[in-house]
Protein backbone atom coordinates (compact mmCIF):
# COMPACT_ATOMS: atom_id res chain seq x y z
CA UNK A 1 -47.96 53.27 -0.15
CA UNK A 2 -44.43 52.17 -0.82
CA UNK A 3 -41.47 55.07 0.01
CA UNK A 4 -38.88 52.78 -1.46
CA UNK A 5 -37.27 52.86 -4.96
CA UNK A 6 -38.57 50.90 -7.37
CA UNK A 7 -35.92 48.45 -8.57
CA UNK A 8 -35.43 47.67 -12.63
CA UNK A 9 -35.12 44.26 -13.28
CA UNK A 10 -31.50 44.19 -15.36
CA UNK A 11 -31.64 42.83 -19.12
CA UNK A 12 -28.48 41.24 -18.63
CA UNK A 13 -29.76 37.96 -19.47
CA UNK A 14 -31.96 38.91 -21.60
CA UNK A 15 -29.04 40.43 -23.49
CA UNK A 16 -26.10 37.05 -22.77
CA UNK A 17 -28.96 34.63 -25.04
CA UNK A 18 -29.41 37.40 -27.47
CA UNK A 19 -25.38 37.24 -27.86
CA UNK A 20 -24.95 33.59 -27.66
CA UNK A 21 -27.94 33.46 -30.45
CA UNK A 22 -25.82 35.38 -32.74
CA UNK A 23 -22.47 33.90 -32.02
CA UNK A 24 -23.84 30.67 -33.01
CA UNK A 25 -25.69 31.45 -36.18
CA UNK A 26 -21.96 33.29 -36.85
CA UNK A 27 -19.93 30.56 -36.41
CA UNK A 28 -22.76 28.21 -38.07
CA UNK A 29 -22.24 30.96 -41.20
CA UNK A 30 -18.39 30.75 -40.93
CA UNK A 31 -18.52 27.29 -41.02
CA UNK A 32 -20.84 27.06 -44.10
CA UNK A 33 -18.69 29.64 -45.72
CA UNK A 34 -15.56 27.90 -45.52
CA UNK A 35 -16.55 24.42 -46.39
CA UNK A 36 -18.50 25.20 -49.53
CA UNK A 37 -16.15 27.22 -50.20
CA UNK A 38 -14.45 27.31 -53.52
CA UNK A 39 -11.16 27.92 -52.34
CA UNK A 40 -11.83 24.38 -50.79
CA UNK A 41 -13.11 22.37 -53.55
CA UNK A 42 -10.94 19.38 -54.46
CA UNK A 43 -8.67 20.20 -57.86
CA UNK A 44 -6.36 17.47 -57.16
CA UNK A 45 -6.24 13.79 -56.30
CA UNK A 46 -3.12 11.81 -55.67
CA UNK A 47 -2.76 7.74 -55.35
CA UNK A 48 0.29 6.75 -53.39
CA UNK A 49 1.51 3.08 -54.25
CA UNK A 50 3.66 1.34 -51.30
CA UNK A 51 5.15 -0.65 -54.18
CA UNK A 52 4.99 -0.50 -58.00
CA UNK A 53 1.28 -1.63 -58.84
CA UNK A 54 1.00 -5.09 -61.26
CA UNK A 55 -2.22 -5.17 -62.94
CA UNK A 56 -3.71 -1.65 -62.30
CA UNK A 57 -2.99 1.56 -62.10
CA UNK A 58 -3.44 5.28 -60.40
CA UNK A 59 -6.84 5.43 -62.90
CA UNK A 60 -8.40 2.35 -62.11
CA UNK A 61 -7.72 3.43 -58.01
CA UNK A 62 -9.55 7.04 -59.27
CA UNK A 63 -12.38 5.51 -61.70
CA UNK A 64 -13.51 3.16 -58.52
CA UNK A 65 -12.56 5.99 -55.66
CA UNK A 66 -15.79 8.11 -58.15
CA UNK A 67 -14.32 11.35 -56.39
CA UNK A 68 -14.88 14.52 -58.36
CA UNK A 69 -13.19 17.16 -58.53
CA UNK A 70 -15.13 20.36 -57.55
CA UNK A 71 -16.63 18.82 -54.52
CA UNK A 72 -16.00 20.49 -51.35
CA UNK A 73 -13.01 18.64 -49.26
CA UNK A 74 -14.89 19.15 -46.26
CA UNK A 75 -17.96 16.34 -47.72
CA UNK A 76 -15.82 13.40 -48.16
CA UNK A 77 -17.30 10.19 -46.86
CA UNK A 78 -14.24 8.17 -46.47
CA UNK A 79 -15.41 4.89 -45.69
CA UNK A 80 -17.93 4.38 -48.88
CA UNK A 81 -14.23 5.50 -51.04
CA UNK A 82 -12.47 2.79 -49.23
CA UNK A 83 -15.60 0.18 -49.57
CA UNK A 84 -15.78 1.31 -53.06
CA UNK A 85 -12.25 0.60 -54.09
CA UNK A 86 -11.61 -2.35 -52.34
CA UNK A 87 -14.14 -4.15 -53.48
CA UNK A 88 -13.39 -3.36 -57.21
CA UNK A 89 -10.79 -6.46 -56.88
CA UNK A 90 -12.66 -9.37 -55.89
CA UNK A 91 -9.43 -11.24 -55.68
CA UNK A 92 -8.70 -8.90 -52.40
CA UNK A 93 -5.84 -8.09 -53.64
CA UNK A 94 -5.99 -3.80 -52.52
CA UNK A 95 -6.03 -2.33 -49.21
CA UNK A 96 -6.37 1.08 -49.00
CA UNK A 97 -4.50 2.42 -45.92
CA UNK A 98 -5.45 5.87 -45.53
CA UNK A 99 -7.57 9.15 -47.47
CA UNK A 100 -6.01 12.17 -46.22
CA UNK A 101 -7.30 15.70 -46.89
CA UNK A 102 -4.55 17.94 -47.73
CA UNK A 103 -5.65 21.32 -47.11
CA UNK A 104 -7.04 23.63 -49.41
CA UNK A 105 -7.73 21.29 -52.49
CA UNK A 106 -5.72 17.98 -52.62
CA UNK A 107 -6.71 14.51 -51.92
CA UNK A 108 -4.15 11.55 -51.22
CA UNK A 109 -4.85 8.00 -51.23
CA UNK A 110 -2.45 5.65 -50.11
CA UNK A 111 -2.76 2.40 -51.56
CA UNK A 112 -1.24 -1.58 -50.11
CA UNK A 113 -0.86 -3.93 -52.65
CA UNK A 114 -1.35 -7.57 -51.60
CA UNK A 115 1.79 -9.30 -54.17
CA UNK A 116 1.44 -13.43 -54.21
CA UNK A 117 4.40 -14.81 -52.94
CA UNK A 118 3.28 -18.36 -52.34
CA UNK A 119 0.71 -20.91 -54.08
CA UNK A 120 -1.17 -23.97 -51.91
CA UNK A 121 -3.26 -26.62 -53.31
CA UNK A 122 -6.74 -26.68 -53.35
CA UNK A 123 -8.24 -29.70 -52.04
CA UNK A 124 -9.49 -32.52 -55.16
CA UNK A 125 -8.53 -29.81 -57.91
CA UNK A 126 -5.25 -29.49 -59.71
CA UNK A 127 -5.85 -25.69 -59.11
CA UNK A 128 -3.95 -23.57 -56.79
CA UNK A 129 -4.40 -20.40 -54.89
CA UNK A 130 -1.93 -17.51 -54.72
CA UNK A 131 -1.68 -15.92 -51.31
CA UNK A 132 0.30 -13.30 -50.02
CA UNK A 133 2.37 -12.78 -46.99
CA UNK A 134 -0.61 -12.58 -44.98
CA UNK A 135 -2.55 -15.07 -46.38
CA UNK A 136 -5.36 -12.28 -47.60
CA UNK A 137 -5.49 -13.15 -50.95
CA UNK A 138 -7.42 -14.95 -52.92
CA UNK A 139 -6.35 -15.56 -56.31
CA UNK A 140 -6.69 -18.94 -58.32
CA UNK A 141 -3.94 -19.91 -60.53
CA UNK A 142 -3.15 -23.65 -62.92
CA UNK A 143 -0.70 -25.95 -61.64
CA UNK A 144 1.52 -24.61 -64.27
CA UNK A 145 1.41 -20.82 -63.01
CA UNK A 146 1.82 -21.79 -59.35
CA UNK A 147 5.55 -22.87 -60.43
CA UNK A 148 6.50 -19.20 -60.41
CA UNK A 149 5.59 -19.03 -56.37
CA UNK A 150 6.64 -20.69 -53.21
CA UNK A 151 4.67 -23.72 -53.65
CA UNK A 152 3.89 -25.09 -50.13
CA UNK A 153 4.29 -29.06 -49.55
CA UNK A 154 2.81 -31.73 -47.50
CA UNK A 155 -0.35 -33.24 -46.35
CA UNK A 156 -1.56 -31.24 -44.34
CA UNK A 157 -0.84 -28.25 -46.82
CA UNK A 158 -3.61 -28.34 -48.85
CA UNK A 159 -6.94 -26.00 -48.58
CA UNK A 160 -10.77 -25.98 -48.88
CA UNK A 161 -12.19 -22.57 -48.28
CA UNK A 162 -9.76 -20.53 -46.81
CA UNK A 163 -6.01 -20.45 -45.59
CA UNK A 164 -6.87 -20.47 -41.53
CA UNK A 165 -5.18 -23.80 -41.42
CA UNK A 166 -2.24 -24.28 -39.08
CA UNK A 167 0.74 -25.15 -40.53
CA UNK A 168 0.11 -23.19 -43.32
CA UNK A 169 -0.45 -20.04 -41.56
CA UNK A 170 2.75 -20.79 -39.36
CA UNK A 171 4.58 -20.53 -43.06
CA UNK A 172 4.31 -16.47 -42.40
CA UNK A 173 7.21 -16.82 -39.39
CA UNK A 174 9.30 -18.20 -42.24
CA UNK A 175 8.82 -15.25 -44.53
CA UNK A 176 9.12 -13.08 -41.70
CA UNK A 177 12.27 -14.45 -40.52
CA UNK A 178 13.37 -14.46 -44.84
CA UNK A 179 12.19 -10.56 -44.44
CA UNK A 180 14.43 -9.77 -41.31
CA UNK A 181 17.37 -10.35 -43.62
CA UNK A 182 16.65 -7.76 -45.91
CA UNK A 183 14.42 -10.01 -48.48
CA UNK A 184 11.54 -7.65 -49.34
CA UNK A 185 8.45 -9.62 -48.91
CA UNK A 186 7.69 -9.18 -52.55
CA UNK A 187 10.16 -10.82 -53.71
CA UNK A 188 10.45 -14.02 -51.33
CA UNK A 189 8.95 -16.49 -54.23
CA UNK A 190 11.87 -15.33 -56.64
CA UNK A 191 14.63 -16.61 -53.83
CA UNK A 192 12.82 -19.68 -52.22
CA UNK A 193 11.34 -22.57 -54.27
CA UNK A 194 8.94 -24.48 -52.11
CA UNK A 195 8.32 -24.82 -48.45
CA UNK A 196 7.60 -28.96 -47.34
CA UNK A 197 5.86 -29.32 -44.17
CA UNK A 198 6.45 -32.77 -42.25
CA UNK A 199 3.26 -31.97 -40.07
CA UNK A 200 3.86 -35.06 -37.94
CA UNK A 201 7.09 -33.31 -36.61
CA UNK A 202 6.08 -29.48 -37.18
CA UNK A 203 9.24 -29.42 -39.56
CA UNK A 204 9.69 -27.22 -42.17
CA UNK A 205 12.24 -27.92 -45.22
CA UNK A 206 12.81 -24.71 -47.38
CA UNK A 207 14.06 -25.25 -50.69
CA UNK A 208 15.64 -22.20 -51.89
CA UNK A 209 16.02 -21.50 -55.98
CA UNK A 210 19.81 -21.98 -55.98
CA UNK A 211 19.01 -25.43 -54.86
CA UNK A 212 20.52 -25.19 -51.44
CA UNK A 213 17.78 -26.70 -47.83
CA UNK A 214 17.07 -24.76 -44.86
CA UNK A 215 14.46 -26.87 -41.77
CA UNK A 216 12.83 -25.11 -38.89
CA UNK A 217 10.59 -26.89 -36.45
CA UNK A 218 7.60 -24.50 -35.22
CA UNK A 219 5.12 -25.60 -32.85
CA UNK A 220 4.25 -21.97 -31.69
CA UNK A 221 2.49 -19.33 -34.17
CA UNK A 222 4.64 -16.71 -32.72
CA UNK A 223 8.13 -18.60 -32.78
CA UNK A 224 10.27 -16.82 -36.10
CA UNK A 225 13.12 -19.03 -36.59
CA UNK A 226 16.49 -16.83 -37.33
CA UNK A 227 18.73 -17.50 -40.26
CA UNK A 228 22.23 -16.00 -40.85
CA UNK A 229 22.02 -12.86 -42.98
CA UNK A 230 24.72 -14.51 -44.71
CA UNK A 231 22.48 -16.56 -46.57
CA UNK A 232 21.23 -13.64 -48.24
CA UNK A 233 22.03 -13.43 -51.73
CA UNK A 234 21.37 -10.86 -54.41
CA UNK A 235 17.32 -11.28 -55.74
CA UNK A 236 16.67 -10.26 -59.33
């Protein structure tokens, strides 16, 4: 027979799951509270333009984004509103840079316009397409439209099905070098005329609109050729 105290298993674990149980299914409840919440339904949406949108507007950004108000902020699937806008302009011609929650109700979307600043020749058509600073665009224009762009010249400027052709992609170190001066890349087309690419020589003329040349040679993608700010004259 056993003389020595009998010895009570504690309950202290027993007790620590019990705890961590209910801490969970709290902070599971507090979570559940706050987003559907209607403190923290969405009342207002917001589209931010980098530049002054041509061709749509703040409504046609919201009637594509399909986000209604009501909805709790917390739900917001981000990347089906950016798939959903962008490709309501088949002419890529949006970007949407960022969907920000702005805490308790408001929803910004900040919007990139892609603006045509030059026009190259599609290959056996007297058509042209409109591209942007980037060459993301895809816009087809007449011959006759094209005249209010940088129209690019030579014979190796010319395209088929996209723009990933050398020495017209090396044309963007021009317009960056243009932009360095304090052109804004929107309006490049109204202060240079046409770009002519001797691609024998990997020389560029630029013809600006006031009728005066500028030539670069560029054999590397990453070369920007520098021009005198002094060139820079007031764009209307």
């Amino acid at each position: 027979m056993s003389t020595g105290k009998q010895r009570i298993k504690p309950l202290i674990g027993y007790i620590s799951k019990t705890k961590l149980i209910s801490i969970i299914v709290s902070v599971v409840t507090v979570i559940s509270i706050i987003m559907f919440s209607s403190a923290l339904n969405i009342d207002r949406i917001d589209v931010v333009f980098d530049t002054i949108p041509i061709g749509f507007n703040q409504d046609k950004i919201l009637e594509l984004a399909r986000i209604n108000t009501g909805d709790p902020i917390f739900i917001l699937n981000e990347t089906k509103i950016i798939e959903q806008i962008e490709s309501g302009f088949s002419d890529n011609s949006v970007k949407v840079k960022n969907i920000e929650r702005i805490f308790p109700n408001k929803i910004e979307i900040s919007i990139f316009e892609r603006l045509p600043v030059c026009a190259v020749r599609i290959e056996n058509s007297t058509n042209f397409a409109l591209a942007d600073v980037d060459f993301q665009l895809n816009r087809i224009v007449t011959d006759e439209e094209a005249k209010d762009y940088i129209v690019l010249l030579g014979e190796n400027m010319r395209i088929q099905n996209d723009f990933n052709i050398k020495h017209i992609t090396m044309v963007r170190q021009i317009f960056l070098a243009f932009i360095k001066i304090n052109v804004p890349y929107y309006a490049l087309h109204k202060f240079i005329e046409s770009i002519y690419c001797d691609s024998l020589e990997s020389k560029y003329t630029v013809k600006l609109r006031d009728g005066r040349s500028l030539s670069f040679v560029l054999n590397n993608k990453d070369d920007v050729p520098t021009i005198d700010s002094g060139l820079l004259v007031e764009v209307k």
